[in-house]
Each structure stands twice: as C-alpha cells, then as structure tokens.
N, C-alpha and C. Protein backbone atom coordinates (compact mmCIF):
# COMPACT_ATOMS: atom_id res chain seq x y z
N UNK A 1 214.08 150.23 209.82
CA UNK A 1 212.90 150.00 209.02
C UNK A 1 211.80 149.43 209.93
N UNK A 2 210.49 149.63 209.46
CA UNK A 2 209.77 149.53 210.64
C UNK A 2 209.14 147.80 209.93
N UNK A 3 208.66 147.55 211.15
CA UNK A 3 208.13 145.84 210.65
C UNK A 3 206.36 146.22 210.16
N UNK A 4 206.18 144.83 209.78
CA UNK A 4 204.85 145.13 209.14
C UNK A 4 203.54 144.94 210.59
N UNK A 5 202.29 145.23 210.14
CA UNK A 5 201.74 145.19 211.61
C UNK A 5 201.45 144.60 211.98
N UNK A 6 201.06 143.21 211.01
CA UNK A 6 200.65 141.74 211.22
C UNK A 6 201.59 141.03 211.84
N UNK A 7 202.55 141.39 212.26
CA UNK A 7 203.94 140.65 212.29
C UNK A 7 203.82 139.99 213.85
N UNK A 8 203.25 140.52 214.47
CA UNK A 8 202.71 140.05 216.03
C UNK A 8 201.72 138.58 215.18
N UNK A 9 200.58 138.94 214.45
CA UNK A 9 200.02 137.84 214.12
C UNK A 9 201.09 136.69 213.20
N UNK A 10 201.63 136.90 212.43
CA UNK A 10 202.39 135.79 212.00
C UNK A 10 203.07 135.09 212.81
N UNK A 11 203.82 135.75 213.67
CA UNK A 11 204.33 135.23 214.98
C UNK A 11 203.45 134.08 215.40
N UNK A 12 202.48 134.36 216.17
CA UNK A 12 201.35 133.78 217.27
C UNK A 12 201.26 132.15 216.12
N UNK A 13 200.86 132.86 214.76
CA UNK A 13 200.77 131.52 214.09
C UNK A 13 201.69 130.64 213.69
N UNK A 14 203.08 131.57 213.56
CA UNK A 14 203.82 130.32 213.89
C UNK A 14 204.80 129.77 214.79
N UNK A 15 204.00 130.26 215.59
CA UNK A 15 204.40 129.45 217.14
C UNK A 15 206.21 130.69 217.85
N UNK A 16 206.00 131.52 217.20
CA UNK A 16 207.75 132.01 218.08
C UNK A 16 207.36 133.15 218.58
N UNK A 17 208.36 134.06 219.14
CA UNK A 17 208.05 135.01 219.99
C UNK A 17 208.18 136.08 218.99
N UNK A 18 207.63 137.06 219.42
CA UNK A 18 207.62 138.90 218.43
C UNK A 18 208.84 139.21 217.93
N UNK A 19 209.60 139.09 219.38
CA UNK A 19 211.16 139.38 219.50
C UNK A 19 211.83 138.39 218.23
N UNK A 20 211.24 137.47 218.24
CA UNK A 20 212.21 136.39 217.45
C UNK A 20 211.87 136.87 216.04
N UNK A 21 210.21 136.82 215.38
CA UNK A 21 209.87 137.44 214.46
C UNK A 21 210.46 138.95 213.47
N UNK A 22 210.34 139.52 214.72
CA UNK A 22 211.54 141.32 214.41
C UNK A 22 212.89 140.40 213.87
N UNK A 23 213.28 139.71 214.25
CA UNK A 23 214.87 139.98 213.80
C UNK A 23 214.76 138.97 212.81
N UNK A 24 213.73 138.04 212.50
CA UNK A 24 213.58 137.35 210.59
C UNK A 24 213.04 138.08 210.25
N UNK A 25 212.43 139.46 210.79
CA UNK A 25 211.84 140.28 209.47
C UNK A 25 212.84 140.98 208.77
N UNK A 26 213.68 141.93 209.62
CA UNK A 26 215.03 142.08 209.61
C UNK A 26 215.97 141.49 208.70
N UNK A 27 215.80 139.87 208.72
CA UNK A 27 217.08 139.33 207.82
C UNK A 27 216.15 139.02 206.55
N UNK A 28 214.87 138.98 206.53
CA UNK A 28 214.06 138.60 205.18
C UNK A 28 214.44 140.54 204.53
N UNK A 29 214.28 141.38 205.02
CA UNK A 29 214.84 142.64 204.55
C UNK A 29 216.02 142.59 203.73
N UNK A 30 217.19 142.18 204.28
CA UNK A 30 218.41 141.89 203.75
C UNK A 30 218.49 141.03 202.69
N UNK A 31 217.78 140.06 203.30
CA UNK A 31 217.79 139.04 201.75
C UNK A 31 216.95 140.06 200.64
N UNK A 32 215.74 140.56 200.64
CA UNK A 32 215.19 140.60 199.80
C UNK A 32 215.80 141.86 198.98
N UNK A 33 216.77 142.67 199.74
CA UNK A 33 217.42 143.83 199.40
C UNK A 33 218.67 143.60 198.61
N UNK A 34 219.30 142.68 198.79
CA UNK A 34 220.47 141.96 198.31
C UNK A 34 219.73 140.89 196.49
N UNK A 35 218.42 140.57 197.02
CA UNK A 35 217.95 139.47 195.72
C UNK A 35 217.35 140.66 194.58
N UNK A 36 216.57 141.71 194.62
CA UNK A 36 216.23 142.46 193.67
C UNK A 36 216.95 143.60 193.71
N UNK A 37 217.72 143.99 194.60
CA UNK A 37 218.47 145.48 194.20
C UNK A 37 217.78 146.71 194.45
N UNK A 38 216.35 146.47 194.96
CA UNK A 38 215.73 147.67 194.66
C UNK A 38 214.94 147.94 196.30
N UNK A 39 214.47 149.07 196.58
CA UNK A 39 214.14 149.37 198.24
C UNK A 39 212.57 149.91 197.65
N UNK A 40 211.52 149.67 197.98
CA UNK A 40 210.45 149.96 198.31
C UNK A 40 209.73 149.54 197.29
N UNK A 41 209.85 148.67 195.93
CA UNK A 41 208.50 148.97 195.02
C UNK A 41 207.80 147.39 195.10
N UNK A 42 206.91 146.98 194.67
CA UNK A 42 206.53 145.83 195.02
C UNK A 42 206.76 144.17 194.89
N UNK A 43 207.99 144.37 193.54
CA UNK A 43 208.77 143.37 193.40
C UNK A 43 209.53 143.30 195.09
N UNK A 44 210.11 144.59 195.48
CA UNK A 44 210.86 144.13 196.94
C UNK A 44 209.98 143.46 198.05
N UNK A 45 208.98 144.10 198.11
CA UNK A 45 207.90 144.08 199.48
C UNK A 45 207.72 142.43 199.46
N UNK A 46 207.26 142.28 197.99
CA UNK A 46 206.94 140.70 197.77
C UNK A 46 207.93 139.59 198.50
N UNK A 47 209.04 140.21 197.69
CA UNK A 47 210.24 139.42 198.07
C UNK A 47 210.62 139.20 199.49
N UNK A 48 210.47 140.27 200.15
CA UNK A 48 210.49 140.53 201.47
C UNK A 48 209.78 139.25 202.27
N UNK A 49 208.25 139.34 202.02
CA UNK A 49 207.29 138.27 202.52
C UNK A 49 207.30 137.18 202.33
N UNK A 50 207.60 136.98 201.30
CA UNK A 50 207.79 135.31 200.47
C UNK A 50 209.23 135.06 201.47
N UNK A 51 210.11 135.63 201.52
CA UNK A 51 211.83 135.36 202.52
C UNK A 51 210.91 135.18 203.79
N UNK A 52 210.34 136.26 204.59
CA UNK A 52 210.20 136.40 205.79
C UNK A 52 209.09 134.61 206.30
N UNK A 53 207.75 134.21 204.94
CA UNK A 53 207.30 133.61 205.50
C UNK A 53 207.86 132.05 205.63
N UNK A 54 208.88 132.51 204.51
CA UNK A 54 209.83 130.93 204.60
C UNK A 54 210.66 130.80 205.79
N UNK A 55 211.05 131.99 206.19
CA UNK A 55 211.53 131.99 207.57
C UNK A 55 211.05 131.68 208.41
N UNK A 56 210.03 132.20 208.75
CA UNK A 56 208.91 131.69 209.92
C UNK A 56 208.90 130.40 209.67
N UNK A 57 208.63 129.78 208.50
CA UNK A 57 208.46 128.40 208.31
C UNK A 57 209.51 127.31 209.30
N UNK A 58 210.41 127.29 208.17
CA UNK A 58 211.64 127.02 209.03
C UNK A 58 211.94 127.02 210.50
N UNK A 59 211.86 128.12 210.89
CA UNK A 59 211.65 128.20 212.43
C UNK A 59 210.47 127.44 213.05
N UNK A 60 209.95 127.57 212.57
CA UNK A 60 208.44 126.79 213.17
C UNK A 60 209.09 125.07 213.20
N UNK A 61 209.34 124.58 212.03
CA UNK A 61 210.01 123.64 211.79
C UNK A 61 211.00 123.03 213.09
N UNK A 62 211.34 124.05 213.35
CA UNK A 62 212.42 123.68 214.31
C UNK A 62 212.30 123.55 215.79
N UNK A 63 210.59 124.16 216.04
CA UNK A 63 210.43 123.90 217.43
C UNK A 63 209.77 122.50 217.28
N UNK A 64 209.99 121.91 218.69
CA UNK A 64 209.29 121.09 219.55
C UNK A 64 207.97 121.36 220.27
N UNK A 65 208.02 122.32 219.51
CA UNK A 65 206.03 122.41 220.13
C UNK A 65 205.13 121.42 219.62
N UNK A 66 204.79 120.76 220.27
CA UNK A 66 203.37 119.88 219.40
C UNK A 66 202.14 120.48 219.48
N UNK A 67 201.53 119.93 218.46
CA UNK A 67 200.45 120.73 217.58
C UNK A 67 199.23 119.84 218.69
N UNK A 68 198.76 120.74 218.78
CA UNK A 68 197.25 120.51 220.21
C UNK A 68 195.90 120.63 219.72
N UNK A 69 196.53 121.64 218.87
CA UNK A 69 194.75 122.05 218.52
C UNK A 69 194.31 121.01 217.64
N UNK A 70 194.81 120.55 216.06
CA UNK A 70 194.30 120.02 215.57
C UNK A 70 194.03 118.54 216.49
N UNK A 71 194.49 117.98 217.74
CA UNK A 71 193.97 116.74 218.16
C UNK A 71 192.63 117.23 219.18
N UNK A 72 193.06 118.31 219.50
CA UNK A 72 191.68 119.11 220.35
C UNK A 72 190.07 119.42 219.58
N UNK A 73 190.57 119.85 218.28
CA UNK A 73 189.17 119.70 217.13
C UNK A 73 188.59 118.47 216.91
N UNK A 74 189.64 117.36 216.61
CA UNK A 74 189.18 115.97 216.49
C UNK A 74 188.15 115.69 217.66
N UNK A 75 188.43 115.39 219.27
CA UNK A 75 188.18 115.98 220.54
C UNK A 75 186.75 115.84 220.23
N UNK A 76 186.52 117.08 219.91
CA UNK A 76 185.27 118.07 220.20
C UNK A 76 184.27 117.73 219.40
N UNK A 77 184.64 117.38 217.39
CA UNK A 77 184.08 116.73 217.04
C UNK A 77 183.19 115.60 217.07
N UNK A 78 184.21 114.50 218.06
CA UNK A 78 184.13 113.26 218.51
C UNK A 78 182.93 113.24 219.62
N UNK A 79 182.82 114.42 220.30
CA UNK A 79 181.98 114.64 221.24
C UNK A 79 180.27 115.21 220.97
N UNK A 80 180.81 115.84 219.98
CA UNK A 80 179.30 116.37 219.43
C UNK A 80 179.07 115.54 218.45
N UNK A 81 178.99 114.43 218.00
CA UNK A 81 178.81 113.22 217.08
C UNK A 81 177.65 112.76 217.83
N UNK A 82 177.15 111.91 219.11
CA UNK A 82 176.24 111.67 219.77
C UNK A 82 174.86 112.78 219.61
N UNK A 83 175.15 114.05 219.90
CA UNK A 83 174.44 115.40 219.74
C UNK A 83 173.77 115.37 218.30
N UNK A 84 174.43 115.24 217.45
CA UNK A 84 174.69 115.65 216.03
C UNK A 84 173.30 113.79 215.32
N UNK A 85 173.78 113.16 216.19
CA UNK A 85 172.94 111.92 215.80
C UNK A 85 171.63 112.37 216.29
N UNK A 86 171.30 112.95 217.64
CA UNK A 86 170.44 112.53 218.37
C UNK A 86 169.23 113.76 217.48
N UNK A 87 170.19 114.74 217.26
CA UNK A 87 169.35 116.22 216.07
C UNK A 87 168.60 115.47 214.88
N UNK A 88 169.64 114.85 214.21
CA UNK A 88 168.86 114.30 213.30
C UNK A 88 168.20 112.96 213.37
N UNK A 89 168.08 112.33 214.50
CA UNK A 89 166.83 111.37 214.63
C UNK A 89 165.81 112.10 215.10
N UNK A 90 165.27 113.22 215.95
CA UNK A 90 164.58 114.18 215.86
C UNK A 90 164.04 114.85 215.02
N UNK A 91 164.88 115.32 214.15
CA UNK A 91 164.69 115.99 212.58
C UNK A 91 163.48 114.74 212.30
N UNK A 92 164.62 114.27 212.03
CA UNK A 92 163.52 112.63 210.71
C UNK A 92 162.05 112.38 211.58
N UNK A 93 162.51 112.54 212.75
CA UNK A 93 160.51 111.75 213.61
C UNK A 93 159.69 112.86 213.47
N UNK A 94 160.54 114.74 213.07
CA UNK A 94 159.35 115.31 213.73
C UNK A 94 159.16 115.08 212.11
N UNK A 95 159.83 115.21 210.83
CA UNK A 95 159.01 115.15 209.46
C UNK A 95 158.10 114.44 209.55
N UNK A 96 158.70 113.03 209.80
CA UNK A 96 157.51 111.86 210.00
C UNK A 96 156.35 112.06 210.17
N UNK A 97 156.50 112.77 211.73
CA UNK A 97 155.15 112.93 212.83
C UNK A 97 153.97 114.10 211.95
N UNK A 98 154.62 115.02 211.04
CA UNK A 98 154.28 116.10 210.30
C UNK A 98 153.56 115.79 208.94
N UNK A 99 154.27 114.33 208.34
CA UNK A 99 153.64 113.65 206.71
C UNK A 99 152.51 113.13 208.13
N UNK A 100 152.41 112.43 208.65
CA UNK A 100 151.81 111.21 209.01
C UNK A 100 149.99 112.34 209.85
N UNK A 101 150.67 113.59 210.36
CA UNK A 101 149.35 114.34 211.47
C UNK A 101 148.58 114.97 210.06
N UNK A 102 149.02 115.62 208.92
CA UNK A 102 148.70 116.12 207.83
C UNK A 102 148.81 117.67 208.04
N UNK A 103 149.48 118.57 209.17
CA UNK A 103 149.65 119.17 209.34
C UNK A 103 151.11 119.68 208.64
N UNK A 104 150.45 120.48 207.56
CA UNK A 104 151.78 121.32 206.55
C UNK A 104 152.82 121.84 207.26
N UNK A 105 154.04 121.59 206.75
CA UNK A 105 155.41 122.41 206.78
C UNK A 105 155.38 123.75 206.94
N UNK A 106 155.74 124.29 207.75
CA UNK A 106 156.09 125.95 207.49
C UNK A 106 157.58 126.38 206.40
N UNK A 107 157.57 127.20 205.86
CA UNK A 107 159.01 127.26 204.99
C UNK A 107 160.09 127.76 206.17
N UNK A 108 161.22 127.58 205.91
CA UNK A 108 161.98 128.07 206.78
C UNK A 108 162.87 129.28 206.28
C-alpha cells in the first residue's frame, strides 16, 4: 500500500525519520484494518490517520530531542522588543510633530 504524500512532512514535524514514519504508517494500516473491517472508504482512511497521528505522537514522546525552536522565538522576540519600542516612540513624536506643525495626515 502506498503511504500518503505528506508523510515526509508529518515526519519532519514530528521529529523521526521517513523510514521510521513508513513503517507507523504501515502498522496505523493494520490497526485501522483490523478496527473497522473495511479497506478504502472514509470511515478507514480516517481511522488510519487518527492511529497513524497518535503514533507519531507517541514516538515523538519518546525522543530526547529538545524543543529549540520555541526557546529560539522567545530569543528573537526578546531582541526585537528594543526595535519594537524605539518604532513606536517615533510613531507617537512624528503624530505629535504632525497635531503640533498643522500639517494634515495622509490616509494610509
């Protein structure tokens, strides 16, 4: 049976290899073939995905990979905070400078 095509992407997201992915797609097949009885209609397919992504789950579960990115976003955030201040004290002086010269707003 052939795997689905996303199956490289589910992988990547949850952290295991293709190779590893193919053979829980494989056993989410079996399960889901064994739980409804039936081969191709969309009660199976479902079943299939709902098995396969609990699988992935699980597995994911089980590595020791630590999670990078979400402390890497924090990071970056943390960094453009200074930036993000310095925009909007700019913002606020040029309104200011704009009520105060009497020179109108353009719309944006």
């Amino acid at each position: 049976m052939k795997t689905p095509k996303l199956l490289p992407w589910y992988a990547r997201k949850a952290g295991v290899s293709t190779e590893r992915a193919e053979a829980l797609w494989h056993k989410a097949v079996r399960e889901a073939t064994a739980e409804t009885g039936w081969v191709g209609n969309s009660e199976y397919w479902g079943a299939c995905m709902d098995t396969f992504v609990a699988l992935l789950e699980q597995e994911r579960n089980t590595l020791c990979a630590p999670q990078v990115v979400p402390f890497v976003r924090s990071h970056n955030r943390m960094w453009r905070l200074p930036l993000l201040a310095m925009e909007d004290v700019f913002s606020a002086f040029h309104a200011n400078w704009q009520r105060h010269t009497g020179v109108p707003r353009k719309a944006a």
